[in-house]
Structures are given as C-alpha cells and as structure tokens.
Protein backbone atom coordinates (compact mmCIF):
# COMPACT_ATOMS: atom_id res chain seq x y z
CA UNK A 1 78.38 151.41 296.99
CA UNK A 2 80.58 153.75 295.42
CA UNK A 3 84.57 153.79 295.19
CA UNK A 4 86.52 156.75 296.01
CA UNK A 5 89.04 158.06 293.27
CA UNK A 6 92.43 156.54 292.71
CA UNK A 7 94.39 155.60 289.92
CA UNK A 8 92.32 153.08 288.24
CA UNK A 9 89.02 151.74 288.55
CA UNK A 10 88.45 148.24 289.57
CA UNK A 11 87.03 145.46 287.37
CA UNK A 12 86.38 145.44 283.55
CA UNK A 13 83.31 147.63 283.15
CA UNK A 14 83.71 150.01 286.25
CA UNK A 15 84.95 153.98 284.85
CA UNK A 16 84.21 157.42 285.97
CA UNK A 17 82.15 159.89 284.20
CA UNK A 18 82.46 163.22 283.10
CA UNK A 19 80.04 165.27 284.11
CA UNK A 20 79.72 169.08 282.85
CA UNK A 21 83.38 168.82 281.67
CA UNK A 22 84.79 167.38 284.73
CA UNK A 23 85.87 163.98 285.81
CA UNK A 24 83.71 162.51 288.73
CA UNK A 25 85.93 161.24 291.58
CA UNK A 26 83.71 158.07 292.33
CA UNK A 27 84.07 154.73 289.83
CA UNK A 28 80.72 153.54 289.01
CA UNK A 29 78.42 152.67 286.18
CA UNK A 30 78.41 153.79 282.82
CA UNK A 31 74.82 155.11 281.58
CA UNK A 32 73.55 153.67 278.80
CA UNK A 33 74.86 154.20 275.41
CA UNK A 34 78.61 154.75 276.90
CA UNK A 35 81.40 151.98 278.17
CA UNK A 36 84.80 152.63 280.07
CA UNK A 37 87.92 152.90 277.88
CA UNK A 38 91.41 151.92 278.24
CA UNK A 39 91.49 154.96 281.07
CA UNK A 40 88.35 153.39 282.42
CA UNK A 41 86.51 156.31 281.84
CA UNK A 42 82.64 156.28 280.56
CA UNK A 43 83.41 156.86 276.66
CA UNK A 44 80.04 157.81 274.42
CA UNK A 45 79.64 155.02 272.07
CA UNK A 46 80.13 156.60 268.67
CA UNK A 47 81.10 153.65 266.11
CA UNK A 48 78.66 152.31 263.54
CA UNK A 49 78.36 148.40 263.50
CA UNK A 50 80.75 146.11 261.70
CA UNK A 51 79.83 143.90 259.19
CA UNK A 52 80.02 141.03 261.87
CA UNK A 53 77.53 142.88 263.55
CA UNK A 54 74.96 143.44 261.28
CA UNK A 55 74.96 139.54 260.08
CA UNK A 56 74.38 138.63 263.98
CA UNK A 57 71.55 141.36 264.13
CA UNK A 58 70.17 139.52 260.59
CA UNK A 59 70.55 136.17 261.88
CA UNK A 60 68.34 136.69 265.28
CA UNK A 61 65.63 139.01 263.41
CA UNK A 62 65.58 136.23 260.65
CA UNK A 63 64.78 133.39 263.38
CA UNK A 64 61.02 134.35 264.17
CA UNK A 65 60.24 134.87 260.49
CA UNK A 66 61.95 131.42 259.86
CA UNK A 67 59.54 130.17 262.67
CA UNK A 68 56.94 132.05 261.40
CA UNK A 69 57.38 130.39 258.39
CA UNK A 70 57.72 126.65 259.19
CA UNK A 71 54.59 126.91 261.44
CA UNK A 72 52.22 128.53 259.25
CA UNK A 73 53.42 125.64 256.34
CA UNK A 74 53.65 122.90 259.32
CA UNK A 75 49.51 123.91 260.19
CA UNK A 76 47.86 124.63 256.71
CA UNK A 77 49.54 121.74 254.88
CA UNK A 78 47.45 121.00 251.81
CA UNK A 79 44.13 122.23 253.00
CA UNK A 80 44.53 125.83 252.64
CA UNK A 81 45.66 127.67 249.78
CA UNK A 82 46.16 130.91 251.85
CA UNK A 83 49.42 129.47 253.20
CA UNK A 84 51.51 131.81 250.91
CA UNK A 85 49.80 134.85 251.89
CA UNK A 86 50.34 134.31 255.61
CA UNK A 87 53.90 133.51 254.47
CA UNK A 88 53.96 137.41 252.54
CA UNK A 89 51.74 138.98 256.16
CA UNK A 90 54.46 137.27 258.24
CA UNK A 91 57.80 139.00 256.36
CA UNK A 92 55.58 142.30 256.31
CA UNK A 93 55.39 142.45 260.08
CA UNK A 94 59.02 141.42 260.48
CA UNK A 95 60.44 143.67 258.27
CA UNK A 96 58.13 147.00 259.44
CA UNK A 97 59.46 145.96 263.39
CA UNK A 98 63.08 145.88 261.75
CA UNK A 99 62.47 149.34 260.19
CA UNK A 100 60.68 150.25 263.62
CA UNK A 101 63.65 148.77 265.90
CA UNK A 102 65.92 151.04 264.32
CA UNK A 103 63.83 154.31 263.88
CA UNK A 104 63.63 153.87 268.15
CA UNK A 105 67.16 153.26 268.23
CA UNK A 106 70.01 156.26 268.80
CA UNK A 107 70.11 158.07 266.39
CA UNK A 108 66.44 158.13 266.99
CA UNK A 109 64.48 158.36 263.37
CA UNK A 110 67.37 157.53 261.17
CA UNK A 111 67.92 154.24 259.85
CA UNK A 112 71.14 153.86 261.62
CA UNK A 113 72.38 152.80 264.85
CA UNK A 114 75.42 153.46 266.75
CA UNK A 115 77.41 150.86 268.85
CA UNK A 116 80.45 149.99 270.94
CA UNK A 117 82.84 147.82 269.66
CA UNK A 118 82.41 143.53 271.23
CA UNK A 119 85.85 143.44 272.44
CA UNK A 120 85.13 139.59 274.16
CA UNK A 121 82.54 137.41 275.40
CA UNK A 122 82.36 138.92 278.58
CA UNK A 123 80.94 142.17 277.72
CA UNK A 124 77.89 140.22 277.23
CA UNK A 125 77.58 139.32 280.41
CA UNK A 126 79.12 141.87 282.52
CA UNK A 127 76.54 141.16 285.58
CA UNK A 128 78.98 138.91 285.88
CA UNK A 129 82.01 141.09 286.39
CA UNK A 130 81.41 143.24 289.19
CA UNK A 131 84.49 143.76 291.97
CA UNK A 132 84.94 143.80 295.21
CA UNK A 133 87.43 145.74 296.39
CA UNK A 134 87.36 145.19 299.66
CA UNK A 135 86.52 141.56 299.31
CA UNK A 136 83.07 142.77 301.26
CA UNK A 137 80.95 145.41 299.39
CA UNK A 138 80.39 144.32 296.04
CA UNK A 139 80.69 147.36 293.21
CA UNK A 140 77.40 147.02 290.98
CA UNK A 141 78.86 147.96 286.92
CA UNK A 142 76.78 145.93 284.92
CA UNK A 143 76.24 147.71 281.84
CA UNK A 144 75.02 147.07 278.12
CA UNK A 145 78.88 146.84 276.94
CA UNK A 146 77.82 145.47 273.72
CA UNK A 147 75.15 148.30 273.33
CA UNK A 148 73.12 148.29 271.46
CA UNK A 149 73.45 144.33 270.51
CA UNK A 150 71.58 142.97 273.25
CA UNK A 151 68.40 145.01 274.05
CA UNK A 152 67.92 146.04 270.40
CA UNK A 153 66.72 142.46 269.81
CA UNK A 154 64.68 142.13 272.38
CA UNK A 155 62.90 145.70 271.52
CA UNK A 156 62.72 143.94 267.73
CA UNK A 157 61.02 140.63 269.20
CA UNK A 158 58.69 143.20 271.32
CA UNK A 159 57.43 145.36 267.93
CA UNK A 160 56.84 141.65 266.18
CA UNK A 161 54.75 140.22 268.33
CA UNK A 162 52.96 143.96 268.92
CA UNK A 163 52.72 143.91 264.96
CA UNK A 164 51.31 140.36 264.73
CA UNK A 165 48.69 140.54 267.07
CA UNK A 166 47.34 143.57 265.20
CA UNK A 167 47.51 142.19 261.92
CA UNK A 168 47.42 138.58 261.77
CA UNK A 169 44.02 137.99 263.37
CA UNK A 170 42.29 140.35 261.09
CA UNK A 171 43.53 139.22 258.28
CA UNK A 172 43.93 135.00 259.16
CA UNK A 173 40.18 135.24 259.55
CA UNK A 174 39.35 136.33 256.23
CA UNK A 175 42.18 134.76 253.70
CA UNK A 176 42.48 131.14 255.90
CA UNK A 177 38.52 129.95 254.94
CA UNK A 178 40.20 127.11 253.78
CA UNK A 179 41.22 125.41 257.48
CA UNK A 180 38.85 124.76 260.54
CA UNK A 181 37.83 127.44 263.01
CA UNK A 182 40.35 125.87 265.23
CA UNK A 183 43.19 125.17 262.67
CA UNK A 184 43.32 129.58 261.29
CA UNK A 185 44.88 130.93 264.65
CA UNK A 186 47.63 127.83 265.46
CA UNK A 187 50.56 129.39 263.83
CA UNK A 188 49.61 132.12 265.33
CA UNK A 189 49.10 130.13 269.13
CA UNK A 190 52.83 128.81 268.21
CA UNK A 191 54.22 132.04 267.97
CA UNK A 192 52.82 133.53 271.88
CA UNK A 193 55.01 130.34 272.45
CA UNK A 194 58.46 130.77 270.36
CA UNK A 195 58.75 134.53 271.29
CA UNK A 196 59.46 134.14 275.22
CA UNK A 197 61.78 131.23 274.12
CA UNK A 198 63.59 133.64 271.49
CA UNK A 199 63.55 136.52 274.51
CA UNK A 200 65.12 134.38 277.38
CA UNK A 201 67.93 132.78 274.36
CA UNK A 202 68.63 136.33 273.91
CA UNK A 203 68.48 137.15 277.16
CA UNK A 204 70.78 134.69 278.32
CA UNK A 205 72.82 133.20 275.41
CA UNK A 206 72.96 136.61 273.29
CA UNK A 207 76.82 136.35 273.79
CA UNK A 208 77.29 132.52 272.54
CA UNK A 209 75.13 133.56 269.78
CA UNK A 210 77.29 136.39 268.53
CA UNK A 211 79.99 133.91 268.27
CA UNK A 212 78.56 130.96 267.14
CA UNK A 213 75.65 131.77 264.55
CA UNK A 214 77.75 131.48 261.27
CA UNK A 215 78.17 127.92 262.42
CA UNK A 216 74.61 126.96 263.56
CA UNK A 217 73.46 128.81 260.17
CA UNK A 218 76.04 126.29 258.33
CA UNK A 219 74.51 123.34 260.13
CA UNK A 220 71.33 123.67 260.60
CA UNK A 221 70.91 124.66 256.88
CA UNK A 222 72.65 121.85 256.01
CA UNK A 223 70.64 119.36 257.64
CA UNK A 224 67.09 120.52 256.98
CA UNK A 225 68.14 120.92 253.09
CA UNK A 226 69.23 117.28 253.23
CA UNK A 227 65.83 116.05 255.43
CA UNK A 228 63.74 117.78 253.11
CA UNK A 229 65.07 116.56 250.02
CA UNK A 230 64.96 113.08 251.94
CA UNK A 231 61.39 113.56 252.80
CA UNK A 232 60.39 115.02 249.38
CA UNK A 233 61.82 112.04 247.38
CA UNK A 234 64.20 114.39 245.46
CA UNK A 235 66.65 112.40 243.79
CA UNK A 236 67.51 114.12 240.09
CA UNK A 237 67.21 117.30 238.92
CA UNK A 238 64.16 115.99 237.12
CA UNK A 239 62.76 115.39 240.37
CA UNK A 240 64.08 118.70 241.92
CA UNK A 241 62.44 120.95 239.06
CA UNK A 242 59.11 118.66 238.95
CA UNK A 243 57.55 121.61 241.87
CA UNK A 244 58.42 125.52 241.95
CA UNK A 245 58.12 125.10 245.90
CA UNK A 246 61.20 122.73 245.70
CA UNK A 247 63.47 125.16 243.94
CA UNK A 248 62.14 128.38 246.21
CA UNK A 249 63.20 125.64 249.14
CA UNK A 250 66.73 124.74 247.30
CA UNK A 251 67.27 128.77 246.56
CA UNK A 252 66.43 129.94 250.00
CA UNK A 253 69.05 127.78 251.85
CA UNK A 254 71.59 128.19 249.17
CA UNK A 255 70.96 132.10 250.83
CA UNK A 256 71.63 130.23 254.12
CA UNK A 257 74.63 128.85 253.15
CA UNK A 258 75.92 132.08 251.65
CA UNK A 259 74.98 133.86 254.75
CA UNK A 260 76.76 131.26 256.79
CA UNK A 261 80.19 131.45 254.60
CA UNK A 262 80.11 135.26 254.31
CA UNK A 263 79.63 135.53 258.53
CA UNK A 264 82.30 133.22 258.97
CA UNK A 265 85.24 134.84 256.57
CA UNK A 266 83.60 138.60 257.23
CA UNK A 267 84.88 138.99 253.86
CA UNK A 268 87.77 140.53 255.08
CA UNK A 269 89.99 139.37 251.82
CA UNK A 270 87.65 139.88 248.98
CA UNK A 271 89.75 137.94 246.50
CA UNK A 272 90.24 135.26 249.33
CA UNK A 273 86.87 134.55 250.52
CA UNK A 274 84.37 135.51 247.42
CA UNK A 275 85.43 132.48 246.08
CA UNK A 276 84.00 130.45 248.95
CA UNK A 277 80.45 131.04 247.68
CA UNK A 278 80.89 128.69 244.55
CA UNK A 279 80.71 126.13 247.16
CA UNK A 280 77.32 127.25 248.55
CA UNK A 281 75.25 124.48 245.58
CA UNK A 282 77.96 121.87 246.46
CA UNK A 283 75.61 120.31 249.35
CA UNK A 284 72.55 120.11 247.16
CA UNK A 285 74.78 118.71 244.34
CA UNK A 286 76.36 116.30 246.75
CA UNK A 287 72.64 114.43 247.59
CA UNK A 288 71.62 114.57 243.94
CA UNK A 289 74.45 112.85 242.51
CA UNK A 290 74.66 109.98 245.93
CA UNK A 291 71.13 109.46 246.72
CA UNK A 292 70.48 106.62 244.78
CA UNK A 293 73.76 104.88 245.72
CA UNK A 294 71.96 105.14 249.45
CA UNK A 295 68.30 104.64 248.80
CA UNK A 296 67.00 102.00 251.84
CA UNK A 297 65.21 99.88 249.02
CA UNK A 298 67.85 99.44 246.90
CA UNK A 299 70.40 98.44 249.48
CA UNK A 300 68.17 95.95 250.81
CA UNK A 301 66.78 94.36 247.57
CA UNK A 302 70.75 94.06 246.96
CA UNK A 303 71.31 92.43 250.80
CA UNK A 304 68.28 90.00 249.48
CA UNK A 305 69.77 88.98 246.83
CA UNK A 306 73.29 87.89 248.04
CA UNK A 307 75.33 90.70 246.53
C-alpha cells in the first residue's frame, strides 16, 4: 500500500526517499539506517550517540555478565575454587561480543557507531504508529527510529551466547574439577535460559528501558548491597574488611551507584552534578552505622526483658 504524493506524509515515521537525487512521489518506509525529518523525508542517520545513549547500551550489555556472574557464584559456592576464573572467561566473552557488536555495526570495522537521535518513546515502537489514511488500507512504516539502539543489542546478546558456547565448555571442563559432572555446565544451562528472556525484554520493553534504567540501576543496587551485607553479617568496618570478596562486592556497587547517578543527571552541569557522586558510599555507610540499632536479636532480647 503506497500513498500518492501530497504535501505531507501521514503518521510519525512515514517520509519519502530520495532516490538518485530525486524525491520519490510515494510516502513509505525508510530503509534502515535513515528516519523521516521534520519534512518527512528519509534523512541518513549521521549523529554519533549521546552520552545517554551509551550508558543505556552499557547498562543492557552489563546485564548478562551480571547474570553471568551471580550464577556461576550461585552454582560453585564453596566447592570449587575455579569460580573466579569462570568469573575472568565470562567478562572475556562479553567484552570481545561488545568489541564484535560494534566492528559489525555502520561504520563497519571502526569502533564507532552512528545513530538517530530518540526524540520520544514512541520511536521505539513505531509498529505501533502506522496510518490509515483512508481509514481502510493501513500504511506499513515501521522502522528502527531509534537505530541502531534496538537491534544492536540483540546482535550483542547473539555474539555472547555464540562466544560462550565456544569457550565455556572447553574450558569449564578442565578448570571446574572441583564440582560434580553435573554441577560444571549449570551456569552455563542458566544462561541458554536468561538470554531469550534478555532478547524478548529487549525486544519488547527496549523503549521503557531507555528511560527507566538509571532508576532500576539505583534500586536494584541498592537493595542487593543491603541483602548481602544482611546475609553476610556485616555490621562494622571490622567486619566489612575481615574478606577481600566483601570489599570487591562493596566497590563494585559503589560503580553501580555511580553509574546510576551519572545516567540520571547526564552530567550535563559538571559543577552541578559531579558532586552527586560523594553520595555514592552514603548507602553502605548508612547500614554500617544502623545495623546494630536493628539487629532481630537484640530487639527481641530487649522486648524480653520489659524495656
């Protein structure tokens, strides 16, 4: 279905392309790597990436490795002392799928991409958005508007799980002698599970995402930090320093919480919102200096004892 030229084009994402240095009379679909500008015509995307944008693209190639992570620590627990080089494997096959994402990406074999600006939550989903003029024939524009936001993560997901089935097995095998036949391959069984779920919340909340990471950063940082130091029993820096694993788990979500502050000011005022990190310990400072005003036993040998 194709509509004949007029002034404009109708809907959001519907434009006209040039085509050998003339305008073509029909509005349609942009091809990839191109979205319709104020003249709703198909305009190359030529801008690199904000800031904004490369936190969000950090954030969702940061979520498998997190995952990665918690279930290789979740399945070798105390038995193996290979955990930490599955941890080091993990990153490695993360990071060369980041450096492979963008090498695929236009410009193809620099480590650069270009993009079109997120103007509002609908260019996510512009399946969403497509007219009908005639209130009969629909007009089909949907279009990566956001390009290349949405399907570069989903290539990124694709070369991670491409680059752990090559390497983890292999190397699981020989380093994890430590676990059961059965236990050596479970983080790796967990992950054939949490990469569809990553693809389809891509797939189909990429847009809420873009807009509401910083937050879910903040909070879910927040929360395992203070379950953690629950669980662990930390309740003075004597008991905080007593294991190096404790302070690599303090240091890496005080990086959270940075992350988190920095994607929510963009660090658009330097002077106004560098500041902000001095509050990234504040948290971990908080549960330190309250925990044993809250501890279960103490408030119940206290409720025993009539005070």
């Amino acid at each position: 279905m194709s509509v004949a030229m007029t002034l404009t084009c109708p809907g959001l994402y519907c434009g006209r392309r040039i085509v050998n240095g003339s305008m073509d009379e029909e509005c349609g679909v942009c091809p990839r790597g191109e979205r319709t500008n104020l003249q709703k015509i198909c305009e190359r995307c030529a801008e690199s990436p904000e800031l904004y944008d490369w936190l969000y693209l950090g954030f969702m190639a940061m979520l498998p490795l997190v995952l990665h992570w918690f279930f290789i620590e979740w399945y070798s627990g105390k038995k193996s002392s290979s955990a930490l080089l599955q941890h080091v494997i993990a990153m490695l096959e993360c990071s060369v799928s980041a450096v492979f994402t963008l090498l695929v990406t236009e410009p193809v074999w620099k480590l650069s991409i270009r993009s079109c600006r997120v103007q509002m939550l609908s260019d996510w989903y512009t399946m969403l958005y497509n007219p009908s003029p005639d209130y009969v024939n629909t007009l089909h524009c949907t279009q990566e508007a956001v390009y290349p936001l949405y399907t570069i993560v989903l290539i990124y997901y694709a070369f991670c799980l491409v680059m752990m089935m090559l390497l983890r097995p292999l190397l699981v095998k020989k380093i994890a002698c430590g676990l059961g036949k059965s236990d050596r391959f479970k983080s790796i069984y967990a992950a054939l599970y949490f990469f569809p779920i990553l693809t389809v919340l891509q797939a189909v909340g990429g847009g809420l995402l873009y807009y509401a990471f910083p937050y879910i950063i903040l909070v879910l940082s927040l929360v395992t930090l203070a379950v953690y130091m629950s669980v662990s029993g930390i309740q003075s820096f004597k008991s905080l320093g007593a294991k190096k694993k404790r302070l690599v788990v303090l240091f890496s979500h005080w990086l959270l919480h940075a992350y988190g502050i920095i994607s929510i000011s963009r660090l658009d005022k330097l002077e106004q919102d560098l500041p902000l990190l001095v509050l990234v310990p504040g948290p971990a400072l908080f549960y330190i200096a309250t925990a044993k005003f809250t501890e279960p036993s103490r408030i119940l040998s206290e409720g025993g004892n009539g005070h």
